[in-house]
Protein backbone atom coordinates (compact mmCIF):
# COMPACT_ATOMS: atom_id res chain seq x y z
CA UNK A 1 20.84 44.58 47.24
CA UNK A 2 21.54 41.59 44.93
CA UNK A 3 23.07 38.30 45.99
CA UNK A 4 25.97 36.90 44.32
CA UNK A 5 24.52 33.48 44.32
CA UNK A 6 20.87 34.63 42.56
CA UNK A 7 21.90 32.94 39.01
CA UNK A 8 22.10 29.41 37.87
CA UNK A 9 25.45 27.76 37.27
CA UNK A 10 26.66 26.16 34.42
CA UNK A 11 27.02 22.47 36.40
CA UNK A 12 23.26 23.09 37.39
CA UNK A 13 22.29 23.65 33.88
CA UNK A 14 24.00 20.82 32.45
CA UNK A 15 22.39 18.55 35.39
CA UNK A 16 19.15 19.99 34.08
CA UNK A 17 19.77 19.45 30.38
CA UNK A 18 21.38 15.61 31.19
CA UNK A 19 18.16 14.42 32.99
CA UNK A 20 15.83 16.63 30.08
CA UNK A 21 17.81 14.55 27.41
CA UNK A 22 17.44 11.09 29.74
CA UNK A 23 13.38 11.50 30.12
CA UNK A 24 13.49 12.14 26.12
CA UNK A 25 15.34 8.75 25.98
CA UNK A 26 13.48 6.85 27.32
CA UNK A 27 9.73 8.43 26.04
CA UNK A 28 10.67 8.77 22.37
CA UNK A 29 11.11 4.81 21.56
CA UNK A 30 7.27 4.72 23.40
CA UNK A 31 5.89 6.98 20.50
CA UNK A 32 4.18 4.95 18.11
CA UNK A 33 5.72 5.39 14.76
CA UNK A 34 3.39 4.64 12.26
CA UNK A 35 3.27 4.76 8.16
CA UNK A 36 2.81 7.97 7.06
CA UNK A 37 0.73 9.33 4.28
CA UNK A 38 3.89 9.53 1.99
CA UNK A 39 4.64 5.97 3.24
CA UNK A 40 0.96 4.92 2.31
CA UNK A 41 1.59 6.58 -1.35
CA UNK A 42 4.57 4.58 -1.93
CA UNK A 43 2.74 1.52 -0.25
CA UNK A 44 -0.05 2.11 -2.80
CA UNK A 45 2.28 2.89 -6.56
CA UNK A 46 4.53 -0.58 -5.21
CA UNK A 47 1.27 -2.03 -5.39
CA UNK A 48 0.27 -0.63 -8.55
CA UNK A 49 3.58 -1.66 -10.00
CA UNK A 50 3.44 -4.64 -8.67
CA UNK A 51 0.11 -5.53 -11.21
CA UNK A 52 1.42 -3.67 -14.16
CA UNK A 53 4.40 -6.00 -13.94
CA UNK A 54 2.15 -8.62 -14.04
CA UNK A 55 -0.10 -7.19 -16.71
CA UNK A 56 2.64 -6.57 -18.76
CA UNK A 57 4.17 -10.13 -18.45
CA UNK A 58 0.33 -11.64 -19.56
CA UNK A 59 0.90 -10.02 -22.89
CA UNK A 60 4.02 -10.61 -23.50
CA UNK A 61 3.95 -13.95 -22.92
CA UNK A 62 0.68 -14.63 -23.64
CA UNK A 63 -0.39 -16.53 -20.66
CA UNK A 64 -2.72 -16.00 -17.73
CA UNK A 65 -1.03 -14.23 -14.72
CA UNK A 66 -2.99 -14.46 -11.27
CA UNK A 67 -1.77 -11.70 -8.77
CA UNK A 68 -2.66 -12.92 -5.33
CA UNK A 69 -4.09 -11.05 -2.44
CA UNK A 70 -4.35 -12.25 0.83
CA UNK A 71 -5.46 -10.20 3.35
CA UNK A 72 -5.07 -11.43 6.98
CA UNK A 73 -1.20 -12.07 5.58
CA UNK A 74 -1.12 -8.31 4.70
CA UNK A 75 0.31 -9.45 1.08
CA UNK A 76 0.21 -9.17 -2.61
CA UNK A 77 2.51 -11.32 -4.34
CA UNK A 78 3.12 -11.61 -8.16
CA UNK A 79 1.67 -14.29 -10.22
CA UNK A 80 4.65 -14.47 -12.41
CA UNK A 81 7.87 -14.19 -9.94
CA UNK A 82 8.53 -14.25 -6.33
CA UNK A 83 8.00 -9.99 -6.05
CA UNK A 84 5.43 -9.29 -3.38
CA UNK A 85 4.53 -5.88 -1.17
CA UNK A 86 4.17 -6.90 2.14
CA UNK A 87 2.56 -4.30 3.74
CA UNK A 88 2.94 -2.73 7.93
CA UNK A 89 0.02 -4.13 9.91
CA UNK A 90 -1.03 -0.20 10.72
CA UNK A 91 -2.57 -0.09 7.25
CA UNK A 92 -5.75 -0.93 6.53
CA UNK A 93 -6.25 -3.61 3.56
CA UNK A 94 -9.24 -3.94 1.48
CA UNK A 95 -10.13 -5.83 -2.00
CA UNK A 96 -13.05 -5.52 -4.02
CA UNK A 97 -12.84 -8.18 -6.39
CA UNK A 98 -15.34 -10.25 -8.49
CA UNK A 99 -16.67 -13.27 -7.60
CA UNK A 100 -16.63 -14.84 -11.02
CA UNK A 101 -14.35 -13.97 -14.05
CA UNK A 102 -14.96 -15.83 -17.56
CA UNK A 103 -16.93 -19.16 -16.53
CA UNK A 104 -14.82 -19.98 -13.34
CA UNK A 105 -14.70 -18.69 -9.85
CA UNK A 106 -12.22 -16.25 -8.80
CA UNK A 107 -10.32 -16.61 -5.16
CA UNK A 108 -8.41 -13.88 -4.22
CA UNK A 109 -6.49 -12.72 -7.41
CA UNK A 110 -6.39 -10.54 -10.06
CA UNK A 111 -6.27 -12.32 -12.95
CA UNK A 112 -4.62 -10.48 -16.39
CA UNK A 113 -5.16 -12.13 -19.97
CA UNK A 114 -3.05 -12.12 -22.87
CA UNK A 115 -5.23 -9.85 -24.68
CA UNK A 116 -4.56 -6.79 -21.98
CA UNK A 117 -8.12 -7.76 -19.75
CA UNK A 118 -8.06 -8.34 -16.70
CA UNK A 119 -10.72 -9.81 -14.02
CA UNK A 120 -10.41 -6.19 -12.80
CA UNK A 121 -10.23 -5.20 -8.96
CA UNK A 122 -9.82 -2.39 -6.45
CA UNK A 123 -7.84 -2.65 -3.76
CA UNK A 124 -7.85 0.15 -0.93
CA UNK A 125 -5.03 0.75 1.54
CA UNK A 126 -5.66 3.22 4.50
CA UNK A 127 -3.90 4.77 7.41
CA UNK A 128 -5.66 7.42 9.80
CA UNK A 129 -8.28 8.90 7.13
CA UNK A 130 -6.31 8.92 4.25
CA UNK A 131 -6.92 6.36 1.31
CA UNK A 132 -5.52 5.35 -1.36
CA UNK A 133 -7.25 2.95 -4.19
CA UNK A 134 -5.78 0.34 -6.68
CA UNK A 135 -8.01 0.03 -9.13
CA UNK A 136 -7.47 -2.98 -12.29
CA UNK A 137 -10.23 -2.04 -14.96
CA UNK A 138 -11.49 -5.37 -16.46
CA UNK A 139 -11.65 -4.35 -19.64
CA UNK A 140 -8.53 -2.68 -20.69
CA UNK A 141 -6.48 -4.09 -17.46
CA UNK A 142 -4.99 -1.06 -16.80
CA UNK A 143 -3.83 0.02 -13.40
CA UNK A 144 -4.32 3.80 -11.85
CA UNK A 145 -3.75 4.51 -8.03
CA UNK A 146 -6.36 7.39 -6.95
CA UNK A 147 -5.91 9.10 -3.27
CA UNK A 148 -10.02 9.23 -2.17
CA UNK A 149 -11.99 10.34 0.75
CA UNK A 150 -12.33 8.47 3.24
CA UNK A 151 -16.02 7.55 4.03
């Protein structure tokens, strides 16, 4: 013999769904939201932009443009305009640059030449095992953006 009251009613359901929906709430903003690897991709061709702006603005002008990087700041910033990429503290920033370039000293820029050359440079962004390199050839100064393996 079945019992009239056996099922669940509607106002219990919707008591159930209101305090489902409250716990979500209130655990969803505690999810770390992170860059993700399409967000690391764009992070790494604003980058590479960034220097062929610069490149390009060497030649044409024929001057000496320094792109700076500075890591702890999480920044590269144009030699030529106020344009940077300021990048999320969740990826990883690395710069492989030479220590000397021509008969001075370099800091932390990438220096491009009139001529197209460049002091060259790679610069590696990274975010939970994916990587993505920046990498200024000193010879011809131009600028590609590879995805690697991470190490």
């Amino acid at each position: 013999m079945a019992r009239a009251d056996s099922g669940v009613t509607l106002l219990e359901a919707i008591c159930v769904l209101a305090i489902v929906g409250m716990l979500a709430a209130l655990a969803l903003p505690a999810i770390p939201k992170g860059t993700s690897r399409p967000g690391l991709e764009a992070y790494a061709l604003d980058v590479a932009s960034l220097l062929k702006a610069d490149r390009f603005t060497a030649i044409r002008d024929r001057v000496v443009v320094a792109t700076s990087l500075d890591a702890a700041a999480q920044t590269i910033r144009s030699g030529v305009d106020d344009r940077f990429v300021q990048l999320p503290p969740d990826i990883g920033f690395d710069a492989l640059l030479p220590q000397r370039c021509g008969n001075r000293s370099v800091q932390a820029t990438i220096d491009f030449f009139p001529s197209g050359m460049s002091c060259g440079g790679t610069i590696a962004l990274s975010r939970l095992g994916a990587v993505y390199q920046i990498r200024v050839n000193w010879l011809t100064g131009s600028v590609e953006v590879l995805e690697v393996e991470k190490r």
